[in-house]
Protein backbone atom coordinates (compact mmCIF):
# COMPACT_ATOMS: atom_id res chain seq x y z
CA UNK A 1 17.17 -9.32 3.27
CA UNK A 2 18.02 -5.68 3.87
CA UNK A 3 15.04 -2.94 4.56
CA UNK A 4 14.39 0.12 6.40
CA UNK A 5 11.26 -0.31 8.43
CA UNK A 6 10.41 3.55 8.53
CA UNK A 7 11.39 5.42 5.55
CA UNK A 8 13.60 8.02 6.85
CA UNK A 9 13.73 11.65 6.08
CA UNK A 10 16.30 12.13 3.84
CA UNK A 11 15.32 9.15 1.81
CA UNK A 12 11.93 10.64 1.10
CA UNK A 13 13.49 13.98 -0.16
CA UNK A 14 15.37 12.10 -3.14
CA UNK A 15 11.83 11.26 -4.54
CA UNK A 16 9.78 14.71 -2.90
CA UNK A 17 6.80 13.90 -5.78
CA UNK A 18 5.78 11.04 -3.51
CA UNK A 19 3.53 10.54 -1.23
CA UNK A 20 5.57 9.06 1.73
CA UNK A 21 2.38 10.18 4.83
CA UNK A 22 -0.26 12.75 5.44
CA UNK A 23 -0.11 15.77 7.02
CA UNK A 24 -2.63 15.38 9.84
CA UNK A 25 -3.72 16.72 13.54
CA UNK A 26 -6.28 13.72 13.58
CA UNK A 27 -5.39 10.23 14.83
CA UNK A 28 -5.47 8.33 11.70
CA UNK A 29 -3.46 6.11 9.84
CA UNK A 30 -3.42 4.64 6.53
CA UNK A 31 -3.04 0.78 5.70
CA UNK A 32 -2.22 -0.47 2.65
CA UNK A 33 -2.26 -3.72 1.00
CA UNK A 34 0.11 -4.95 -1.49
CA UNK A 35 -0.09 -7.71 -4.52
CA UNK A 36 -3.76 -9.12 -4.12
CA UNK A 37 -6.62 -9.27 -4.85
CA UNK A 38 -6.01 -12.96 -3.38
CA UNK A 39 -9.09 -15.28 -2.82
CA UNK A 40 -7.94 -16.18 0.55
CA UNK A 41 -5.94 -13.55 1.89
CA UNK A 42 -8.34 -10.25 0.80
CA UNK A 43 -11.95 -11.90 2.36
CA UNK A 44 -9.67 -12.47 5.36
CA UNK A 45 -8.14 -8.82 5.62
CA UNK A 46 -11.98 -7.57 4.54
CA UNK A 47 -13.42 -8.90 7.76
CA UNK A 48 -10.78 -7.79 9.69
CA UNK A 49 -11.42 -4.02 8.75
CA UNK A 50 -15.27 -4.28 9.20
CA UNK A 51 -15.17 -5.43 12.26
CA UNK A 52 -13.07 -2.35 13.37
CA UNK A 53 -14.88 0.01 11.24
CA UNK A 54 -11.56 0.64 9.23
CA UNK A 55 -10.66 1.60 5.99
CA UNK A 56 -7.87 0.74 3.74
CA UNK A 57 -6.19 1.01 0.23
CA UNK A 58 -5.54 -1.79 -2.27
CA UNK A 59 -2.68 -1.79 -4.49
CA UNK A 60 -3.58 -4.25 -6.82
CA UNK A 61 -1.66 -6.35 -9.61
CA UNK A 62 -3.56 -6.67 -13.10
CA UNK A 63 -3.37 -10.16 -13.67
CA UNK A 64 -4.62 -10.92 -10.11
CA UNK A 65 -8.08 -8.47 -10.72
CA UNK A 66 -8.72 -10.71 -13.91
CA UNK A 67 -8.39 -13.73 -12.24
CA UNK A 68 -10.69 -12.59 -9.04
CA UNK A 69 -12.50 -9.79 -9.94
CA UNK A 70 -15.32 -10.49 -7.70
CA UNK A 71 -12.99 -10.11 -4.70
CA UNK A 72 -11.49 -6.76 -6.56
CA UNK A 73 -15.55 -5.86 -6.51
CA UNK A 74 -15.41 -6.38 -2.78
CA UNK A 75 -12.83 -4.51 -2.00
CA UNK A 76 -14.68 -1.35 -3.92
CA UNK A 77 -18.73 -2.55 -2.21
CA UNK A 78 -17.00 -2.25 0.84
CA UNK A 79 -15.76 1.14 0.90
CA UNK A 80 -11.99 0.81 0.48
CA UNK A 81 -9.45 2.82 -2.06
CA UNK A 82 -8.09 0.51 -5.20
CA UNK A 83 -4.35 1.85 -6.63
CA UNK A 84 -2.60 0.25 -9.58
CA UNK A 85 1.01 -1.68 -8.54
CA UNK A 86 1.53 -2.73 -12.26
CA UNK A 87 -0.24 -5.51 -14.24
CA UNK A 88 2.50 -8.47 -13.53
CA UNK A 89 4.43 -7.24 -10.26
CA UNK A 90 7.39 -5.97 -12.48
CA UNK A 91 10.61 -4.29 -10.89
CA UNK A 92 11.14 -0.98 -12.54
CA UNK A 93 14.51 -1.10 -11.79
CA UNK A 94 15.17 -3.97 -13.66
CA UNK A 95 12.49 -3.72 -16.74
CA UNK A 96 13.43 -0.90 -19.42
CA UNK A 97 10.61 2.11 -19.61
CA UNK A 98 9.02 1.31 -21.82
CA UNK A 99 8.11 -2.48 -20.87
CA UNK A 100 7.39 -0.49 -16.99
CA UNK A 101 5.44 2.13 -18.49
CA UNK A 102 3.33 -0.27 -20.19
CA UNK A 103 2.66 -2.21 -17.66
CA UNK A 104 1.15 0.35 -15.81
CA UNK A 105 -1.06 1.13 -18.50
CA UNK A 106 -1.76 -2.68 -19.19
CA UNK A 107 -2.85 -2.31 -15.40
CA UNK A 108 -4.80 0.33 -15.80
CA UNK A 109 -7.24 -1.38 -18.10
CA UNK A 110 -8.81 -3.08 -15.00
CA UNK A 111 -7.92 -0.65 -11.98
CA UNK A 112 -9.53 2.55 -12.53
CA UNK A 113 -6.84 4.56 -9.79
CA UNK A 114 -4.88 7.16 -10.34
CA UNK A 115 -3.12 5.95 -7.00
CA UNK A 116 0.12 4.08 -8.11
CA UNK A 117 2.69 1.95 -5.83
CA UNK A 118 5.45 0.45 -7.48
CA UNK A 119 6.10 -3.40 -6.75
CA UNK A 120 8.99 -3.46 -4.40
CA UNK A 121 9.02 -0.05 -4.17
CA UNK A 122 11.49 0.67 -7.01
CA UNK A 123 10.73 3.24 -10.11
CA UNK A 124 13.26 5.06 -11.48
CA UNK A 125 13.03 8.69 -11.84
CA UNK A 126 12.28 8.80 -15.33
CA UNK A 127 9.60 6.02 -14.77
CA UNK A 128 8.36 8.40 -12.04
CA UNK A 129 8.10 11.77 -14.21
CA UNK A 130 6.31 10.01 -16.60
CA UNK A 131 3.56 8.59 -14.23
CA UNK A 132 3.34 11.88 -12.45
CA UNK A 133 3.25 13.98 -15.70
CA UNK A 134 0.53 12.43 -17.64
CA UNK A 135 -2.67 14.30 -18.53
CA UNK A 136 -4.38 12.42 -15.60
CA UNK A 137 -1.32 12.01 -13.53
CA UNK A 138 -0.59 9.24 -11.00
CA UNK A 139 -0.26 10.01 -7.18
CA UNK A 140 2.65 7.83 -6.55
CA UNK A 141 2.17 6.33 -3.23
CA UNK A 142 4.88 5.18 -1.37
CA UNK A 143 4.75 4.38 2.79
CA UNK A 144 6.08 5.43 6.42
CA UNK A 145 6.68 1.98 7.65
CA UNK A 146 6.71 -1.57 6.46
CA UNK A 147 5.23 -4.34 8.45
CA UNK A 148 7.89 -6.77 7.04
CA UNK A 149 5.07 -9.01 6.55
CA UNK A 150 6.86 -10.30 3.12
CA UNK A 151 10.47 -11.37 5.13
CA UNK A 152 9.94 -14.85 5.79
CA UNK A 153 12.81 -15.09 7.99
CA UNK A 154 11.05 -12.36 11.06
CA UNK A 155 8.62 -13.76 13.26
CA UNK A 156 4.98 -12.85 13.08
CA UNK A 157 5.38 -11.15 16.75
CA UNK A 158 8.34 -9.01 15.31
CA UNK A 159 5.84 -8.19 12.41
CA UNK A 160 3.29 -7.03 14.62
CA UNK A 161 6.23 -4.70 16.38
CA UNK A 162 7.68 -3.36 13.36
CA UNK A 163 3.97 -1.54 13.08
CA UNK A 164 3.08 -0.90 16.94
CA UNK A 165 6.46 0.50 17.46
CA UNK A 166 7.05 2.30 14.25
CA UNK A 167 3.63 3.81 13.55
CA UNK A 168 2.79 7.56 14.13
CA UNK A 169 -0.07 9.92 13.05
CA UNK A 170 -0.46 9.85 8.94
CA UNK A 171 1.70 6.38 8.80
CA UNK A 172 1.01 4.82 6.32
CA UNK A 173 1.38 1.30 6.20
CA UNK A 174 2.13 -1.37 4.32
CA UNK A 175 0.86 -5.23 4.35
CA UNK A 176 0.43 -7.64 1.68
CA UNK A 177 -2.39 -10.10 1.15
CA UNK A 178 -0.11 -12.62 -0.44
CA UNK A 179 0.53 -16.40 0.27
CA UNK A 180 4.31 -15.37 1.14
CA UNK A 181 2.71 -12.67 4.37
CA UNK A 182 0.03 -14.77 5.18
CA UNK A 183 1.60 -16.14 8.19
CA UNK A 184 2.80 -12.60 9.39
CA UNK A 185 -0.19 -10.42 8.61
CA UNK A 186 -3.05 -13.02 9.88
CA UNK A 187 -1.02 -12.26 13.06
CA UNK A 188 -0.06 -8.69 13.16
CA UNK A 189 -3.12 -7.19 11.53
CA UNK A 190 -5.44 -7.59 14.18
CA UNK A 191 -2.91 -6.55 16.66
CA UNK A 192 -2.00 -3.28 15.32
CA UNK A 193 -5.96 -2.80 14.05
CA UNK A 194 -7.00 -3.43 17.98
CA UNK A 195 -3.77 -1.65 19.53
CA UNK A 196 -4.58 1.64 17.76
CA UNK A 197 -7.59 1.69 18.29
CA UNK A 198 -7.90 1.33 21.41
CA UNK A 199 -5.29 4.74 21.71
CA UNK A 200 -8.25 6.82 19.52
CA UNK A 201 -7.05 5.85 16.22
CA UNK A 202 -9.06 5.62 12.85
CA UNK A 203 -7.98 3.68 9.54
CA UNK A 204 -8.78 5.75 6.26
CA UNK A 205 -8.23 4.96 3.28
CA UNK A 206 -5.76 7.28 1.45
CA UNK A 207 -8.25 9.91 -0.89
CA UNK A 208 -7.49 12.53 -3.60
CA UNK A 209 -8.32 15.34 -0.25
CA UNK A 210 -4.85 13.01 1.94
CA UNK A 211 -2.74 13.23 -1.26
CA UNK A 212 -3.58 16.97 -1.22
CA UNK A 213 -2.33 17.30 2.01
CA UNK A 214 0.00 15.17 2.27
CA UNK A 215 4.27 16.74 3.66
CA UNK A 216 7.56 14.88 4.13
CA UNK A 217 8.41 14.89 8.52
């Protein structure tokens, strides 16, 4: 399985209507969380983040908030960010438009966002107009650096490293609660949560003001 762990620069200025990091002075980072809400996985990665006072963004799939919407409410009680990442986990490169575009949509009947990530990171540009065009356009967010939490053949230490090493003011980050990360992310979570902190860091969750701000590095 091939991947870049930090999305470099002159990937992110093929697709410049994305939101790849924020601009920021502060020490703060952003974590995201891919593919849940999972009734395992999300209670797991919620008690995590409270007990470092941290904030983070869900991207969640449709079918998944139907099936456990009272851990989709928890993720909103406590404070974090909820995005759409299509209602069935659907790879825009491979669906036609219109199947994508509804999906979204279908999505979008239980996730009241206009934050969009698309599952496995692949939209294709006309995909992408559309989203960002709409009357109440989507803020396609995309990330700085992947934990690899989802590669089943890394360890959970070089999980943890792909984060710690890679990870820089406005990063944002992405982790999955899924059974296939599990392993990974119940490791490297806490590690990068305590590491950065430690150094001064916050967690924020990613907000119509860090879209607004956001700049390609």
């Amino acid at each position: 399985m091939y991947y870049l762990i930090k999305s470099p620069g002159w990937f992110k200025s093929i697709f410049p209507n994305m939101i790849w990091e924020a601009a920021t002075q502060k020490n703060e980072m952003f974590l995201t969380f891919d593919d849940g809400p999972h009734p395992v996985h999300t209670p797991f990665i919620l008690n995590i983040l409270k007990q470092y006072n941290a904030k983070a963004t869900f991207f969640c799939i449709g079918k998944n908030v139907v099936q456990y919407p009272h851990i989709y409410q928890q993720i909103i009680d406590e404070g974090h960010a909820i995005g759409n990442h299509t209602y069935n986990h659907v790879n825009g490169y491979v669906v036609k438009d219109e199947m994508y575009l509804k999906e979204v949509n279908d999505a979008a009947d239980v996730i009241k966002s206009n934050l969009f990530r698309p599952p496995y990171g692949r939209i294709k540009r006309f995909q992408a107009k559309v989203l960002t065009t709409l009357q109440k356009p989507y803020k396609i967010i995309m990330w700085t650096v992947l934990s690899g939490d989802f590669d089943t053949s890394i360890t959970k230490e070089t999980c943890a490293e792909n984060v710690l090493l890679k990870a820089t003011n406005g990063a944002i980050i992405v982790f999955h609660d899924s059974d296939k990360a599990a392993e990974r992310m119940y490791y490297a979570l806490p590690k990068v949560l305590q590491y950065f902190t430690d150094k001064g860091y916050v967690f924020e969750k990613i907000t119509e003001l860090i879209t607004n701000r956001t700049c390609l590095k």
